[in-house]
C-alpha atoms as a PDB file:
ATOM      1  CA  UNK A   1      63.304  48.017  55.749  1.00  0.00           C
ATOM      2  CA  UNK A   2      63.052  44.605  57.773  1.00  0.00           C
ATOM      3  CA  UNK A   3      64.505  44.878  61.531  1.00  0.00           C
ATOM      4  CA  UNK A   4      66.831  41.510  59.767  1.00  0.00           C
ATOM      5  CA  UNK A   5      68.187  43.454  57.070  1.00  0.00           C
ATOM      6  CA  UNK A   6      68.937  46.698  59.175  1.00  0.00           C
ATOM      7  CA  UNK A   7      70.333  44.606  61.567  1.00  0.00           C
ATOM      8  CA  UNK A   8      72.785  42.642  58.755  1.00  0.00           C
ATOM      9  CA  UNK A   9      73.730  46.152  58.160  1.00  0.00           C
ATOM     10  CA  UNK A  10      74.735  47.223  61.288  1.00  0.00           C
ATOM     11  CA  UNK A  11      76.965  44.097  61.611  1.00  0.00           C
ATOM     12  CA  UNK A  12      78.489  44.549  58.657  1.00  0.00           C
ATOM     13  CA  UNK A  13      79.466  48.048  58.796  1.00  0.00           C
ATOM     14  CA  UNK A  14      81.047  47.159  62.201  1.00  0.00           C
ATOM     15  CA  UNK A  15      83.016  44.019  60.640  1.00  0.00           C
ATOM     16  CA  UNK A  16      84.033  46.486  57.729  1.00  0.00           C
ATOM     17  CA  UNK A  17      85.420  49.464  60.152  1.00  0.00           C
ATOM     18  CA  UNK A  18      87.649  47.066  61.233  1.00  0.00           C
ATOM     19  CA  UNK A  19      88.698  45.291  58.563  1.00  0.00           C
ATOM     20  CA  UNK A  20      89.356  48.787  56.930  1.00  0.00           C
ATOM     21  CA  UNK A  21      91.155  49.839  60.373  1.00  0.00           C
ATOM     22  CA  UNK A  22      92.770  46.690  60.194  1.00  0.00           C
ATOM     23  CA  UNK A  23      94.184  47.061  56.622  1.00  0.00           C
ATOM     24  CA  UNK A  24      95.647  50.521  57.269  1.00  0.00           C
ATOM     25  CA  UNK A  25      97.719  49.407  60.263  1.00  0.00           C
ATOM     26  CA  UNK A  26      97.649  46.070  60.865  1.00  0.00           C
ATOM     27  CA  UNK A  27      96.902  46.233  64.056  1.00  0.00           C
ATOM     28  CA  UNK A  28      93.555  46.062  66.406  1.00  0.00           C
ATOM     29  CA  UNK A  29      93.640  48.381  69.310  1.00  0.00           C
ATOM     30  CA  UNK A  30      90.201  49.484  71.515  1.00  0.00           C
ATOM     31  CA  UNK A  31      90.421  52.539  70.089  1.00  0.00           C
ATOM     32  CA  UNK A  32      89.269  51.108  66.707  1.00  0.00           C
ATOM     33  CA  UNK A  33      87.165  48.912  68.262  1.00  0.00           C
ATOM     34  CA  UNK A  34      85.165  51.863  70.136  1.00  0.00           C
ATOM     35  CA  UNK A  35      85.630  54.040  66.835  1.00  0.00           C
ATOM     36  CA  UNK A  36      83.715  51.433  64.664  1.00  0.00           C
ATOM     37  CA  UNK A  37      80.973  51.178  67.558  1.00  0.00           C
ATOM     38  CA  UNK A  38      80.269  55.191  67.318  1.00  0.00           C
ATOM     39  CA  UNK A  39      79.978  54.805  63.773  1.00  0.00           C
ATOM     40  CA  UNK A  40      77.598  51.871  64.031  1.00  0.00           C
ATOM     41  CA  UNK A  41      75.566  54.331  66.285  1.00  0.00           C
ATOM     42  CA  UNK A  42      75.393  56.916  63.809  1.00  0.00           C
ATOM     43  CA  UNK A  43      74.223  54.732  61.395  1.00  0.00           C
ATOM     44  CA  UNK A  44      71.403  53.000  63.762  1.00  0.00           C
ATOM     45  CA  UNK A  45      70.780  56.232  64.559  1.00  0.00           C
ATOM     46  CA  UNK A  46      70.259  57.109  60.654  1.00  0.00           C
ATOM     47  CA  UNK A  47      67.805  54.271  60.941  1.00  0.00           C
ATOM     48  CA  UNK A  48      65.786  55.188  63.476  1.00  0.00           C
ATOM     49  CA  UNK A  49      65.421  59.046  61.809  1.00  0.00           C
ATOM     50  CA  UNK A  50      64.099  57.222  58.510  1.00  0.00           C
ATOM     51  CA  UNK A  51      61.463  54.847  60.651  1.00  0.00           C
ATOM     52  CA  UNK A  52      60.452  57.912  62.502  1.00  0.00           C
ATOM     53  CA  UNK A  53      59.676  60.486  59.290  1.00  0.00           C
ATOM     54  CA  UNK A  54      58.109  57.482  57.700  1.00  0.00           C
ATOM     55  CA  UNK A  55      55.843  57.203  60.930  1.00  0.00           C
ATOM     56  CA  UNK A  56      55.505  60.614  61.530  1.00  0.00           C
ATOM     57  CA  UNK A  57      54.131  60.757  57.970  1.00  0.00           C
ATOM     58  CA  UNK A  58      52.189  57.646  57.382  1.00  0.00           C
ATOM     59  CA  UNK A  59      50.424  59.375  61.236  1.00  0.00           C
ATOM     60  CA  UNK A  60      49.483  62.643  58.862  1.00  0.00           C
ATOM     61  CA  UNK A  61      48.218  61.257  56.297  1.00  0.00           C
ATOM     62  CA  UNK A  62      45.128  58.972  58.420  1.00  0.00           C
ATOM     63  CA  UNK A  63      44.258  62.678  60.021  1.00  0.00           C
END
C-alpha cells in the first residue's frame, strides 16, 4: 500500500473517531481526542506489522 494512501487512512479514521464521539454526545472533550489518537496508533501500528511480514517474506524468498 502507498505511504499516501496509508496515510489518508490514518487521517480519516482519526476524523471519523470523532465525528462518531461527537455524534454520541455532542460534545468534544481531550479525552476523545486522546482516545481517537490511541486508536490511530493501533491502526499505524497494524500497518507497520503488514509492511514488516511482507518484508520479512519477500527477505526469504531471495535466500
Amino acid at each position: 500500500m502507498k505511504l499516501k494512501k496509508m496515510l489518508s487512512n490514518l487521517i480519516s479514521s482519526f476524523l471519523m473517531g470523532l465525528f462518531i464521539y461527537y455524534a454520541l454526545t455532542q460534545t468534544i472533550t481531550w479525552g476523545a481526542v486522546l482516545a481517537c489518537l490511541a486508536a490511530v496508533g493501533f491502526v499505524a501500528l497494524g500497518y507497520l506489522a503488514a509492511y514488516a511480514f511482507k518484508r520479512n517474506r519477500k527477505n526469504a524468498v531471495k535466500s
